[in-house]
C-alpha atoms as a PDB file:
ATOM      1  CA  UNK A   1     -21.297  -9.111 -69.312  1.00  0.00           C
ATOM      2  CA  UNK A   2     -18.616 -10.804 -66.758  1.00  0.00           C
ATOM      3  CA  UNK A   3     -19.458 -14.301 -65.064  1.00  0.00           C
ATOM      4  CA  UNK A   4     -18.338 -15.137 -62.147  1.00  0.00           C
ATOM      5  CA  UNK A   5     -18.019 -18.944 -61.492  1.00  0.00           C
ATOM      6  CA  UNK A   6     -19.467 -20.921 -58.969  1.00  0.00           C
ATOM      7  CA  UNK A   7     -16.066 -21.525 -57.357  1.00  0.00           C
ATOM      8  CA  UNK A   8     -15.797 -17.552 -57.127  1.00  0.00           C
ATOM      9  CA  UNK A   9     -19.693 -17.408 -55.372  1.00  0.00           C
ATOM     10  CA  UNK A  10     -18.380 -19.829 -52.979  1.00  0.00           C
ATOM     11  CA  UNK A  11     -14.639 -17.834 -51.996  1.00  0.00           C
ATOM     12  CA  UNK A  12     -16.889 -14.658 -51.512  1.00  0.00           C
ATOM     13  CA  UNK A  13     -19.326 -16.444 -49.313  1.00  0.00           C
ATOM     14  CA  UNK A  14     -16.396 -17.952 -47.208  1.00  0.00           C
ATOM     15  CA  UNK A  15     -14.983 -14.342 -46.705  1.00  0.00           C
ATOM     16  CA  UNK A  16     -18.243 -12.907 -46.268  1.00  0.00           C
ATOM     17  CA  UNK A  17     -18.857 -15.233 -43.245  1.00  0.00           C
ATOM     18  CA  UNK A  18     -15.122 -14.883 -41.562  1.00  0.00           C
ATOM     19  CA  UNK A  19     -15.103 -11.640 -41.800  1.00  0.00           C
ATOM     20  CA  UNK A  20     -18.438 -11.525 -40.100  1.00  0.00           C
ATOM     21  CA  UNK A  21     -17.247 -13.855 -37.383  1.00  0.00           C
ATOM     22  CA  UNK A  22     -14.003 -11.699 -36.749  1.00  0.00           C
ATOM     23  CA  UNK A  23     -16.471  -8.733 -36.345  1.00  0.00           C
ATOM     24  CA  UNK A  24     -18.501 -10.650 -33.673  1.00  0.00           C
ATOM     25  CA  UNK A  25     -15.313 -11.731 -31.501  1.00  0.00           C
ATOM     26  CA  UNK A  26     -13.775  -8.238 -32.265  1.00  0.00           C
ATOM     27  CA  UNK A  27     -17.094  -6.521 -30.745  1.00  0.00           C
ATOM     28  CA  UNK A  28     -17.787  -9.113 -27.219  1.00  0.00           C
ATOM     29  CA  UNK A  29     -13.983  -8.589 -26.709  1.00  0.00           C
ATOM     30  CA  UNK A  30     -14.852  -4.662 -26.155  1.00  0.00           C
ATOM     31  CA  UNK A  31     -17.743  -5.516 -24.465  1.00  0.00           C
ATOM     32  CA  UNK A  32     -16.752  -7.580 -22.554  1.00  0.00           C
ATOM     33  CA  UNK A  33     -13.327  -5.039 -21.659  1.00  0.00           C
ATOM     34  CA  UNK A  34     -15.480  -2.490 -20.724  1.00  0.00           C
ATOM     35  CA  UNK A  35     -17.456  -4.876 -18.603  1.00  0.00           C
ATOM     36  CA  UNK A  36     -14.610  -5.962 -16.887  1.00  0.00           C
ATOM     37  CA  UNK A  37     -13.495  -2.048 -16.469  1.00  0.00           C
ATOM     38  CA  UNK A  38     -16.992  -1.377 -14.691  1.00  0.00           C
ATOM     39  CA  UNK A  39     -16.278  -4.357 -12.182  1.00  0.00           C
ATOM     40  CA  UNK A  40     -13.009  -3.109 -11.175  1.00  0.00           C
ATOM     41  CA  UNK A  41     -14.250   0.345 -10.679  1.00  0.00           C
ATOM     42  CA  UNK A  42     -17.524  -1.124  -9.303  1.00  0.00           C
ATOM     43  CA  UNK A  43     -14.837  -3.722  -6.523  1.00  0.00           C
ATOM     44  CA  UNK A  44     -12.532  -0.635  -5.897  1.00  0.00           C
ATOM     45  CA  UNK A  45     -15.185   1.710  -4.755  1.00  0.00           C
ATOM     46  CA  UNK A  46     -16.584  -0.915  -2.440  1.00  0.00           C
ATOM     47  CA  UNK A  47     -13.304  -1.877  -0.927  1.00  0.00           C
ATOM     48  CA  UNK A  48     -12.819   1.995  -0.143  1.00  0.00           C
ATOM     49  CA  UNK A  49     -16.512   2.373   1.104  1.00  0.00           C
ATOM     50  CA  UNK A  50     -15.910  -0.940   3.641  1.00  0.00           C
ATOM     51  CA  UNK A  51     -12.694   0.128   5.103  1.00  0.00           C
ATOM     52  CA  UNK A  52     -13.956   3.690   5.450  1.00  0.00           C
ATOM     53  CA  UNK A  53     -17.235   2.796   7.364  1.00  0.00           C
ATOM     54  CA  UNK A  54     -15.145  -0.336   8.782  1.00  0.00           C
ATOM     55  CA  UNK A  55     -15.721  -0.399  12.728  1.00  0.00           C
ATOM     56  CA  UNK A  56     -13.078  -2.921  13.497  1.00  0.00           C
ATOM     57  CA  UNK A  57      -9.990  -4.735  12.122  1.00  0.00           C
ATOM     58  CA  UNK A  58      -6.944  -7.247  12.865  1.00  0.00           C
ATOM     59  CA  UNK A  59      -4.002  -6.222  11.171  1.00  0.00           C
ATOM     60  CA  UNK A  60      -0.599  -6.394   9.821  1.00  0.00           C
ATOM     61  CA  UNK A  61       1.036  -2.545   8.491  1.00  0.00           C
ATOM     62  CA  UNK A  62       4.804  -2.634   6.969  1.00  0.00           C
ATOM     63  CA  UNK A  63       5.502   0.667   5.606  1.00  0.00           C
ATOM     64  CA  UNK A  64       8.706   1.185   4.656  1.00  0.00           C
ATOM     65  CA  UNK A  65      11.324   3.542   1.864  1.00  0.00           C
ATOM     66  CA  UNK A  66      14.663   3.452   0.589  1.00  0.00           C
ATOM     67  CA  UNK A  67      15.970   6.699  -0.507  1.00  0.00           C
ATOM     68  CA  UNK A  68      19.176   6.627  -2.267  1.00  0.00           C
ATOM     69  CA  UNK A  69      21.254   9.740  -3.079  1.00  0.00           C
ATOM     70  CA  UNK A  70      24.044   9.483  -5.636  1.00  0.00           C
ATOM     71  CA  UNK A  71      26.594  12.684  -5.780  1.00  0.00           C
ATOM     72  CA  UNK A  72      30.041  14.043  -5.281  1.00  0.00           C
ATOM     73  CA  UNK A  73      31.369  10.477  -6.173  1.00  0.00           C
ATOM     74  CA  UNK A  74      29.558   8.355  -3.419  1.00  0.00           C
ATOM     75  CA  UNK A  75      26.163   7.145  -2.500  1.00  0.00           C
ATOM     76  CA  UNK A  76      23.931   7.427   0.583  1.00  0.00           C
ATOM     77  CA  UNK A  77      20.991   5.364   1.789  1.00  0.00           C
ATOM     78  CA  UNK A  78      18.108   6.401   4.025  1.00  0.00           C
ATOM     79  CA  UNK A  79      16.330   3.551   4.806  1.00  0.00           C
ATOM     80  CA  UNK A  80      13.286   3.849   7.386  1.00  0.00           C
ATOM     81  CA  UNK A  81      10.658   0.776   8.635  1.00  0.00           C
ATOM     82  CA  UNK A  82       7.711   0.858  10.605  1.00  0.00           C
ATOM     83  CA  UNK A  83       6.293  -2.628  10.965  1.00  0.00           C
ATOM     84  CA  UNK A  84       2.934  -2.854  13.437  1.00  0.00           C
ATOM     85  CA  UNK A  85       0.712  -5.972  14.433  1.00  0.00           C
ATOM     86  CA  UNK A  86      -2.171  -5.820  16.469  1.00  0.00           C
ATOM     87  CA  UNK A  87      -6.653  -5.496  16.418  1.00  0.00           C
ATOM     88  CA  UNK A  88      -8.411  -2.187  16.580  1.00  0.00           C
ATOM     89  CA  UNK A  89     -11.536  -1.077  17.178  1.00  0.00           C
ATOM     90  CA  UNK A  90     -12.050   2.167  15.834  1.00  0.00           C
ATOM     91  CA  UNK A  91     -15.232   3.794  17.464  1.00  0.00           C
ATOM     92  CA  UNK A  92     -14.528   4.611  20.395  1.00  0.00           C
ATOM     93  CA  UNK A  93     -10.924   4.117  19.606  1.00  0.00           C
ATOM     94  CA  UNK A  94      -9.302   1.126  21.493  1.00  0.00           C
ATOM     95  CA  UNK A  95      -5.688  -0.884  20.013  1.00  0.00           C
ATOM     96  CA  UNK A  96      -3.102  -3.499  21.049  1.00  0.00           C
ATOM     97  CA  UNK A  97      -0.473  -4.054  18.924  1.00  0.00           C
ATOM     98  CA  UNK A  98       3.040  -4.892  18.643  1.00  0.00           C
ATOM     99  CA  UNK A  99       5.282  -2.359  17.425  1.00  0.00           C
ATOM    100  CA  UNK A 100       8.391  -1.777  15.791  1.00  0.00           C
ATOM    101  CA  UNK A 101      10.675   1.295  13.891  1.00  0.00           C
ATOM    102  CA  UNK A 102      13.775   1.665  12.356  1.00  0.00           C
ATOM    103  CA  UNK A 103      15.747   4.426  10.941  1.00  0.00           C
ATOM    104  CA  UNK A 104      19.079   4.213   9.240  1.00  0.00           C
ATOM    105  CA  UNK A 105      21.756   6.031   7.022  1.00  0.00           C
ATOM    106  CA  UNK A 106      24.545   4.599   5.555  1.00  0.00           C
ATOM    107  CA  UNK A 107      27.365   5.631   2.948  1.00  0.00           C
ATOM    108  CA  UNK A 108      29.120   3.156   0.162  1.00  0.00           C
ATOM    109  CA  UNK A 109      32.491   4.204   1.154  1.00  0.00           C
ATOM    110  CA  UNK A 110      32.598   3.385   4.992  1.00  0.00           C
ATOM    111  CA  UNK A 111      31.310  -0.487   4.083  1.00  0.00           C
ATOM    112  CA  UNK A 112      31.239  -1.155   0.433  1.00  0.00           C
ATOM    113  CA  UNK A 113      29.758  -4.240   0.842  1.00  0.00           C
ATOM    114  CA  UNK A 114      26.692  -3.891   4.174  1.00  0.00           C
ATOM    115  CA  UNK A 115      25.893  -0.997   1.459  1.00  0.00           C
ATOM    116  CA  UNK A 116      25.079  -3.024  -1.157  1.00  0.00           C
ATOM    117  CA  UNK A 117      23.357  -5.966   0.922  1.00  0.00           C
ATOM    118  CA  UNK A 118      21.573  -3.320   2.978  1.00  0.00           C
ATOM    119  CA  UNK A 119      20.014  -1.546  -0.443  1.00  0.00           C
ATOM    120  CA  UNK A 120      18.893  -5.327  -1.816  1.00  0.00           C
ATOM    121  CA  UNK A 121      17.675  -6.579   1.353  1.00  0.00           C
ATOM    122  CA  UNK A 122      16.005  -3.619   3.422  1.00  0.00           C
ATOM    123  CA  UNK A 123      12.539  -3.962   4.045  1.00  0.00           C
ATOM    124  CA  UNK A 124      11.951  -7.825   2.891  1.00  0.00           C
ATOM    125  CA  UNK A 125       9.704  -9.227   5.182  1.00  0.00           C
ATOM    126  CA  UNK A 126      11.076 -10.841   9.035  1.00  0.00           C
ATOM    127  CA  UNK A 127       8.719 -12.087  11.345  1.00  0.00           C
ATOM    128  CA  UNK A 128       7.807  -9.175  14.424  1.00  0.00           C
ATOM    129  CA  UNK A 129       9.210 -11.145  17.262  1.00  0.00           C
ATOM    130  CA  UNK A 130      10.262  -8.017  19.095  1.00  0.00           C
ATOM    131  CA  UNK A 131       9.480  -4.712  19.630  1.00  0.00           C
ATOM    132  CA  UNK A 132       7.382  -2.576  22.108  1.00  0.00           C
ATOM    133  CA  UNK A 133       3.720  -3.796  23.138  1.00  0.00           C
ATOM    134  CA  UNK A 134       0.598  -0.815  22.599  1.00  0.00           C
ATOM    135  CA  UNK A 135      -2.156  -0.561  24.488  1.00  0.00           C
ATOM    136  CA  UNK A 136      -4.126   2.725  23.751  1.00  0.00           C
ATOM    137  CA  UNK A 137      -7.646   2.548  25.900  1.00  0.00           C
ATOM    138  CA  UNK A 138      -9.157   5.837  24.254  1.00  0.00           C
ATOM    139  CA  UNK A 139      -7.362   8.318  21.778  1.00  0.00           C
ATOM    140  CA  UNK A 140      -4.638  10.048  22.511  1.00  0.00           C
ATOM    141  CA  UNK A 141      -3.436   7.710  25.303  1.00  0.00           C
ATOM    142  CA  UNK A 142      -0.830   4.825  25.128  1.00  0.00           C
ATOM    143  CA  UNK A 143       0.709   2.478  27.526  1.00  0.00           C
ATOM    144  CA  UNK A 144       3.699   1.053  26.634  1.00  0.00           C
ATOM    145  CA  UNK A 145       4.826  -2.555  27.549  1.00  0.00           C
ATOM    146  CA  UNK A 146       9.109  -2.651  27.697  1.00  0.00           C
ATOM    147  CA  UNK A 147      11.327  -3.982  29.375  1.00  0.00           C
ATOM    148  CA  UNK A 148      12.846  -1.634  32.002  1.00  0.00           C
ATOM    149  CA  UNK A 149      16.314  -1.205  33.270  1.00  0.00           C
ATOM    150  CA  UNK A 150      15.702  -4.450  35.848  1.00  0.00           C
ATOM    151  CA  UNK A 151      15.296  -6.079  32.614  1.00  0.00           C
ATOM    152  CA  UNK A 152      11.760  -7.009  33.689  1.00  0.00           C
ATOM    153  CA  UNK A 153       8.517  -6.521  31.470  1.00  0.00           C
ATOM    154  CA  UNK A 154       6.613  -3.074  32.628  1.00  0.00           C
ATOM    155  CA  UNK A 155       4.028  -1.326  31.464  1.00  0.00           C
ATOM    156  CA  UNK A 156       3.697   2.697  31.478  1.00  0.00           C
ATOM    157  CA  UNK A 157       2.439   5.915  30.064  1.00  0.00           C
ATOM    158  CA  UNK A 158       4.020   6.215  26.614  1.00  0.00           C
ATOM    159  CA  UNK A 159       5.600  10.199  28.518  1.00  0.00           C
ATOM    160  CA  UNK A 160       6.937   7.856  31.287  1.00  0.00           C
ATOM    161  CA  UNK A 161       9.328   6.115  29.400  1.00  0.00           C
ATOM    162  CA  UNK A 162      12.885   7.956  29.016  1.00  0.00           C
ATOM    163  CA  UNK A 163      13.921   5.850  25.744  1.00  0.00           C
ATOM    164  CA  UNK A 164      10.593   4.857  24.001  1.00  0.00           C
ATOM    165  CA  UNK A 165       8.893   6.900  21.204  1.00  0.00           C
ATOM    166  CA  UNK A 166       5.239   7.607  21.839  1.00  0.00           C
ATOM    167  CA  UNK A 167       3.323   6.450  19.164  1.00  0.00           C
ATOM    168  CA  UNK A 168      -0.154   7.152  17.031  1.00  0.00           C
ATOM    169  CA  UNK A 169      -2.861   4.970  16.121  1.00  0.00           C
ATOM    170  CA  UNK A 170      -2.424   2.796  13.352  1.00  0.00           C
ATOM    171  CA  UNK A 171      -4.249   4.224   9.886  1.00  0.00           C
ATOM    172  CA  UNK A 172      -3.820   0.989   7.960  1.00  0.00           C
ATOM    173  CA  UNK A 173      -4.204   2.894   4.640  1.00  0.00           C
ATOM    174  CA  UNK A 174      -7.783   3.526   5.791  1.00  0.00           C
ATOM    175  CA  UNK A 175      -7.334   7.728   6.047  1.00  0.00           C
ATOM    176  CA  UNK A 176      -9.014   9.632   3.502  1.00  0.00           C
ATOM    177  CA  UNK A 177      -5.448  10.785   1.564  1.00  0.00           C
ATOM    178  CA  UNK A 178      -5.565   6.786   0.597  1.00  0.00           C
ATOM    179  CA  UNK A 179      -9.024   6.601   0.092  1.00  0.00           C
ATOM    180  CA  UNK A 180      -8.970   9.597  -2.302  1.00  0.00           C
ATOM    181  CA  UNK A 181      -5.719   7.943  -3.992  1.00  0.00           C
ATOM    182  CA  UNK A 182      -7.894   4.906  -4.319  1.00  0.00           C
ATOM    183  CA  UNK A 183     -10.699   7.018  -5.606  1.00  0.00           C
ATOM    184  CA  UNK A 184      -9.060   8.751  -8.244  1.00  0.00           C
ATOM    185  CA  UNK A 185      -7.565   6.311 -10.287  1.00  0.00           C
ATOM    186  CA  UNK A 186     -10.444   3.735  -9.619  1.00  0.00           C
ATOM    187  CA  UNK A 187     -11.592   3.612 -13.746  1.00  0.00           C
ATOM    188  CA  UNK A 188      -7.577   2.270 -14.114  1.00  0.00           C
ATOM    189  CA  UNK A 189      -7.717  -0.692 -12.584  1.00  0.00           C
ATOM    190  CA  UNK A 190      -7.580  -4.080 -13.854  1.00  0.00           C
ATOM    191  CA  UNK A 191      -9.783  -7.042 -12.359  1.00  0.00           C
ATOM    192  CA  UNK A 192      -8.646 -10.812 -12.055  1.00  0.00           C
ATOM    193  CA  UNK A 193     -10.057 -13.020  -9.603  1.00  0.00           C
ATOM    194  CA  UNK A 194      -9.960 -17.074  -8.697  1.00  0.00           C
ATOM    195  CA  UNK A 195     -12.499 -18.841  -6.347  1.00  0.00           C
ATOM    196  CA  UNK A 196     -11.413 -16.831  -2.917  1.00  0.00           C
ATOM    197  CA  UNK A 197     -10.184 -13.664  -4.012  1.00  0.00           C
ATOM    198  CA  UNK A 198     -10.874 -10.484  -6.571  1.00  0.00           C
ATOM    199  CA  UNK A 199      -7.343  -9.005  -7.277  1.00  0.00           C
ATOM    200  CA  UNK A 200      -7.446  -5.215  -8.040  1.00  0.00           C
ATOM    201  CA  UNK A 201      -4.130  -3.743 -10.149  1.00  0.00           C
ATOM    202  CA  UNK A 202      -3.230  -0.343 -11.437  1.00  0.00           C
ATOM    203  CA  UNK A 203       0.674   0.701 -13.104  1.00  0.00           C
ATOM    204  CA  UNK A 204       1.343   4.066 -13.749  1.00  0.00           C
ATOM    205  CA  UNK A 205       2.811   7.404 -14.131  1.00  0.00           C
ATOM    206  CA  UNK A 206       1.530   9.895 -11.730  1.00  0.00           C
ATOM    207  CA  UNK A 207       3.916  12.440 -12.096  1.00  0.00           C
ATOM    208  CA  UNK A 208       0.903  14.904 -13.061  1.00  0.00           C
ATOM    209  CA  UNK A 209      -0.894  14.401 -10.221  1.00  0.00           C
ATOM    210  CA  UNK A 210       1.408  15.667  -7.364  1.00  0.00           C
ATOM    211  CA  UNK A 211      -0.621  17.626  -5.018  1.00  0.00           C
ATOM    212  CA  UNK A 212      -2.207  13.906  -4.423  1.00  0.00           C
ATOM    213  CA  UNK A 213       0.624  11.933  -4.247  1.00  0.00           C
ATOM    214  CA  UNK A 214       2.262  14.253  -1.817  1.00  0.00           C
ATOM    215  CA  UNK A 215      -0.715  14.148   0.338  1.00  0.00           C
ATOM    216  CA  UNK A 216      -1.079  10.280   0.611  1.00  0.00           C
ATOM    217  CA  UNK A 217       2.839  10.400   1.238  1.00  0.00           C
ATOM    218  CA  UNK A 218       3.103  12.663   3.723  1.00  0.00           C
ATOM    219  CA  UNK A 219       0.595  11.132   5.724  1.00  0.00           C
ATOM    220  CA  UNK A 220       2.617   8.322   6.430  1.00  0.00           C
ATOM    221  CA  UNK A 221       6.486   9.710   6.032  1.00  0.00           C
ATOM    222  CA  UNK A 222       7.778  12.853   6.966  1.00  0.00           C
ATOM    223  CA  UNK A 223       9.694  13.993   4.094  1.00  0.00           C
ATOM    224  CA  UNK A 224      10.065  17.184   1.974  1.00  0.00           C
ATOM    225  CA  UNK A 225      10.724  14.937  -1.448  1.00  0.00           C
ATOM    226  CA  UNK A 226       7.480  16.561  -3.032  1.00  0.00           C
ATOM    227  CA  UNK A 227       7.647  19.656  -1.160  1.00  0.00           C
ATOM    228  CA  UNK A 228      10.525  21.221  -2.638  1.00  0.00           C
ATOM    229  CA  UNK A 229      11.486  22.452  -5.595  1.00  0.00           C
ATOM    230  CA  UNK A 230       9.386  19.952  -8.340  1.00  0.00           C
ATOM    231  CA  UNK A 231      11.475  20.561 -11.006  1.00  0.00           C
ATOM    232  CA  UNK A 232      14.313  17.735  -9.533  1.00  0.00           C
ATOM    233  CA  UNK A 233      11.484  15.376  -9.584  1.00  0.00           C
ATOM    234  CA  UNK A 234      11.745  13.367 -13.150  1.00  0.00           C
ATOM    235  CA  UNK A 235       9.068  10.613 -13.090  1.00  0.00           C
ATOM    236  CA  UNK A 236       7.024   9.111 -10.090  1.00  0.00           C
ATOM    237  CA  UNK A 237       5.357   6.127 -10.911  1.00  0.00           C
ATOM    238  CA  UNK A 238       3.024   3.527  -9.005  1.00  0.00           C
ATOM    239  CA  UNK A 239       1.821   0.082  -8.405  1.00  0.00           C
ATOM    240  CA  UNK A 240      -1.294  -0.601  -6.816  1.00  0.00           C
ATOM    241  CA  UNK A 241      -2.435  -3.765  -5.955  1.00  0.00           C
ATOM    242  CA  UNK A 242      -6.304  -4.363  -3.539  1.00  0.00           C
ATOM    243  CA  UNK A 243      -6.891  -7.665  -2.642  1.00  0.00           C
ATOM    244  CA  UNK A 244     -10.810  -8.540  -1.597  1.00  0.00           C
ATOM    245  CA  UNK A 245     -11.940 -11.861   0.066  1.00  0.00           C
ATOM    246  CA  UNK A 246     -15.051 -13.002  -1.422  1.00  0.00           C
ATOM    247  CA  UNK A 247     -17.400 -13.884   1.267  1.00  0.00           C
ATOM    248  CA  UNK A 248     -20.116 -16.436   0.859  1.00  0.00           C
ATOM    249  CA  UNK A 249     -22.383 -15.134   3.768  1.00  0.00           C
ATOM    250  CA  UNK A 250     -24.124 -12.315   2.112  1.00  0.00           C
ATOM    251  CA  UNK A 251     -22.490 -12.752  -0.486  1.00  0.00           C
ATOM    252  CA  UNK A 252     -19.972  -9.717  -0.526  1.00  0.00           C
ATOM    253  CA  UNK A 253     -16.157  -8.797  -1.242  1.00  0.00           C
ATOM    254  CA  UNK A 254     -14.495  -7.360   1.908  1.00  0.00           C
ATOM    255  CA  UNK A 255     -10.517  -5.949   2.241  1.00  0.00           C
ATOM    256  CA  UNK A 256      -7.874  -8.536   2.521  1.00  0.00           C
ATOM    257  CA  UNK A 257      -4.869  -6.336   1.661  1.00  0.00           C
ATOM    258  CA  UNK A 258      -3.634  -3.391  -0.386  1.00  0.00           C
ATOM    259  CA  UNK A 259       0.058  -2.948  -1.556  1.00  0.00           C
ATOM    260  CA  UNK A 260       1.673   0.474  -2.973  1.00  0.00           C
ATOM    261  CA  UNK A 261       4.799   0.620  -4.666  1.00  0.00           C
ATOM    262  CA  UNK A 262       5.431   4.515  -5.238  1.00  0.00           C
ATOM    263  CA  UNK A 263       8.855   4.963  -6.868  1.00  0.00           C
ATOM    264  CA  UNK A 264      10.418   8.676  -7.426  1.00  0.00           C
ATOM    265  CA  UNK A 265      13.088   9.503  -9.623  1.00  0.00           C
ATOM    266  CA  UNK A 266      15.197  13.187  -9.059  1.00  0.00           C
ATOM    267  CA  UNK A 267      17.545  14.552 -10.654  1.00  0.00           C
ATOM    268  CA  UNK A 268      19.444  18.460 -10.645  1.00  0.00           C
ATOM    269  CA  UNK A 269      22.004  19.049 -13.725  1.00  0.00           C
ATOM    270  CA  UNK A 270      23.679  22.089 -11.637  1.00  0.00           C
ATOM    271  CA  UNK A 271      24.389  20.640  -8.940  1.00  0.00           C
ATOM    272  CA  UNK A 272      24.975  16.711 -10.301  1.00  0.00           C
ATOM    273  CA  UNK A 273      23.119  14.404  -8.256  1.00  0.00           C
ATOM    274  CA  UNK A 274      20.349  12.028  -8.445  1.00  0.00           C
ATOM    275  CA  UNK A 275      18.346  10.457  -6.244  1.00  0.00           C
ATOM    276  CA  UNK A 276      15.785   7.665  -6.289  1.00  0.00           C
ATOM    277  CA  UNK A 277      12.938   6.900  -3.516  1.00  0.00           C
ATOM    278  CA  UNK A 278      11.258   3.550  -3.328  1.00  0.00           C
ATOM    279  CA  UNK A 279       8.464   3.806  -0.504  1.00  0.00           C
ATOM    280  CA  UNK A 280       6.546   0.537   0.027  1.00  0.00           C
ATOM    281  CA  UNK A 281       3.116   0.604   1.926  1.00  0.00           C
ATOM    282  CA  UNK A 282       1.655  -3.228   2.938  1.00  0.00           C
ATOM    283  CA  UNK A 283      -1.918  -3.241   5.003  1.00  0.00           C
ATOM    284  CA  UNK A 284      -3.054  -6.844   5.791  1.00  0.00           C
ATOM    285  CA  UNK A 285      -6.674  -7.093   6.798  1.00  0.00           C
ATOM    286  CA  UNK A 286      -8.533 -10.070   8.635  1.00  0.00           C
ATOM    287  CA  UNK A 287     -11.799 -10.331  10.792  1.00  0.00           C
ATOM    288  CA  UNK A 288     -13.210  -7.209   9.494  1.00  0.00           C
ATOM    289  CA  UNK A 289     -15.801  -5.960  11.558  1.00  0.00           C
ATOM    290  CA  UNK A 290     -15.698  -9.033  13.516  1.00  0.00           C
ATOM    291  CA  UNK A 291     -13.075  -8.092  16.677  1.00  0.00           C
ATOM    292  CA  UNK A 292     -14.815  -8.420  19.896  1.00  0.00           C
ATOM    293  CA  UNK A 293     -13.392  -6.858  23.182  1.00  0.00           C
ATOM    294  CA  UNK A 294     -10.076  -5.285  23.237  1.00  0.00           C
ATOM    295  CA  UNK A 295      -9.233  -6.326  27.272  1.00  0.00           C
ATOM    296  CA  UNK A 296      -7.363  -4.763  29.100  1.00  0.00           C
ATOM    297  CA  UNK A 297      -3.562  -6.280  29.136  1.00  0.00           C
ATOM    298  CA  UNK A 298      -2.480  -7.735  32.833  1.00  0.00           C
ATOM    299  CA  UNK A 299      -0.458  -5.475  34.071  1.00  0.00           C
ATOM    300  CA  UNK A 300      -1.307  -1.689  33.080  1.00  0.00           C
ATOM    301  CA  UNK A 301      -2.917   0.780  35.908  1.00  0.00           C
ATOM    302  CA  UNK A 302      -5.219   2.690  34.300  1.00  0.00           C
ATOM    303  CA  UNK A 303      -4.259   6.561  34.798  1.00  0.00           C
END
């Protein structure tokens, strides 16, 4: 017969009850994981639901990319910005806004050095003290507030002007190719909050998902980067970041912002190049559903 001593009772009892505790922290961890999983699916499906059915908005859009093309010993940069400010209300469709774009190429070997500030700094945020005024009464027409060749403020049909670029309305993110972005990768998300605001993240490869990336691209840029041939394309990956405010009357969680990072790595062997995309998409939400009257600027004649 083997004894076992009271000291040895007393070891197995101690292990007994660690590993019992290590159990119970091991299994509220998952839980609470998968808790935390359900809430960010649960926030991200309402913050697509309220800007879908959302019937008016002030906002601030920066969308912006940086596509650089190395090859034949010397790089290129396309750079493109559209930066807009303004309220809208979307049903019937009525906007004023403040509107700027620019478009730019540049090579390394004509200015060594405004290439290499222009790839650091292009696109960091400037404040929209210029730029072209919008009025668009009903959808599909725009007034355009410029300053003519008197150098004195007018206002005319978007056609009217000889050197200014009729514009659409703002979709602030809000079209369904976002939505459905949003949508898809909604059980990815991570969920962090503090007293104001619930902060919504997802980081990842997408590269096996193109027919939707494309989609929510292309509705913003005209490019053919996922249009041609997909074999140059070598890894596209994303950052996602939805911000809701949490608001104590009725106690709900309504957009504040939502930031995409989408960055696209190419590359063809035969013909030795490479190319990388960074596109950047900023929407800034605020008075949700709460705009009243979109007047009439002084100044435009109704046509």
């Amino acid at each position: 017969m083997q004894f076992i001593s009271k000291g040895g009772y007393e070891m197995k009892n101690i292990r007994k009850v660690i590993l019992t505790f290590l159990t119970l922290i091991l299994v509220l961890n998952l839980s609470a994981c998968h808790s935390s999983s359900n809430n960010a699916k649960r926030n991200v499906n309402t913050f697509i639901t309220e800007l879908r059915d959302a019937k008016s908005v002030e906002y601030v859009s920066q969308v912006y990319r940086k596509y650089l093309y190395t090859g034949d010993d010397e790089r290129t940069i396309l750079t493109e910005m559209e930066t807009r400010q303004g309220m809208i209300q979307f049903e019937p469709q009525v906007f004023l806004e403040v509107y700027n774009s620019i478009e730019g190429m540049r090579d390394d070997f004509q200015a060594p050095a405004l290439f290499e500030e222009e790839l650091i700094t292009f696109g960091t945020p400037y404040r929209l003290d210029h730029g072209s005024r919008i009025y668009s009464p009903s959808k599909g027409v725009t007034y355009t507030g410029h300053v003519n060749k008197q150098k004195q403020f007018e206002w005319r049909k978007a056609e009217d002007w000889s050197y200014v670029k009729e514009v659409e309305a703002p979709k602030l993110g809000r079209n369904e190719e976002f939505l459905k972005l949003y949508e898809t990768y909604s059980d990815k998300f991570t969920r962090s909050e503090d007293n104001q605001f619930v902060y919504l993240e997802f980081n990842g490869d997408v590269k096996d998902n193109l027919d939707l990336i494309e989609a929510f691209h292309s509705s913003v840029f005209e490019s053919n980067m996922f249009v041609e041939p997909r074999d140059n394309i070598t890894a596209v990956d994303i950052q996602i970041k939805l911000v809701m405010e949490k608001v104590k009357k009725g106690n709900k969680l309504i957009p504040s912002e939502a930031k995409i990072i989408l960055t696209t790595s190419l590359e063809n062997k035969e013909e030795k190049w490479t190319a990388k995309s960074e596109d950047h998409f900023e929407y800034y939400y605020r008075n949700l559903n709460n705009v009243e009257e979109i007047k009439k600027p002084e100044g435009v004649t109704l046509k």
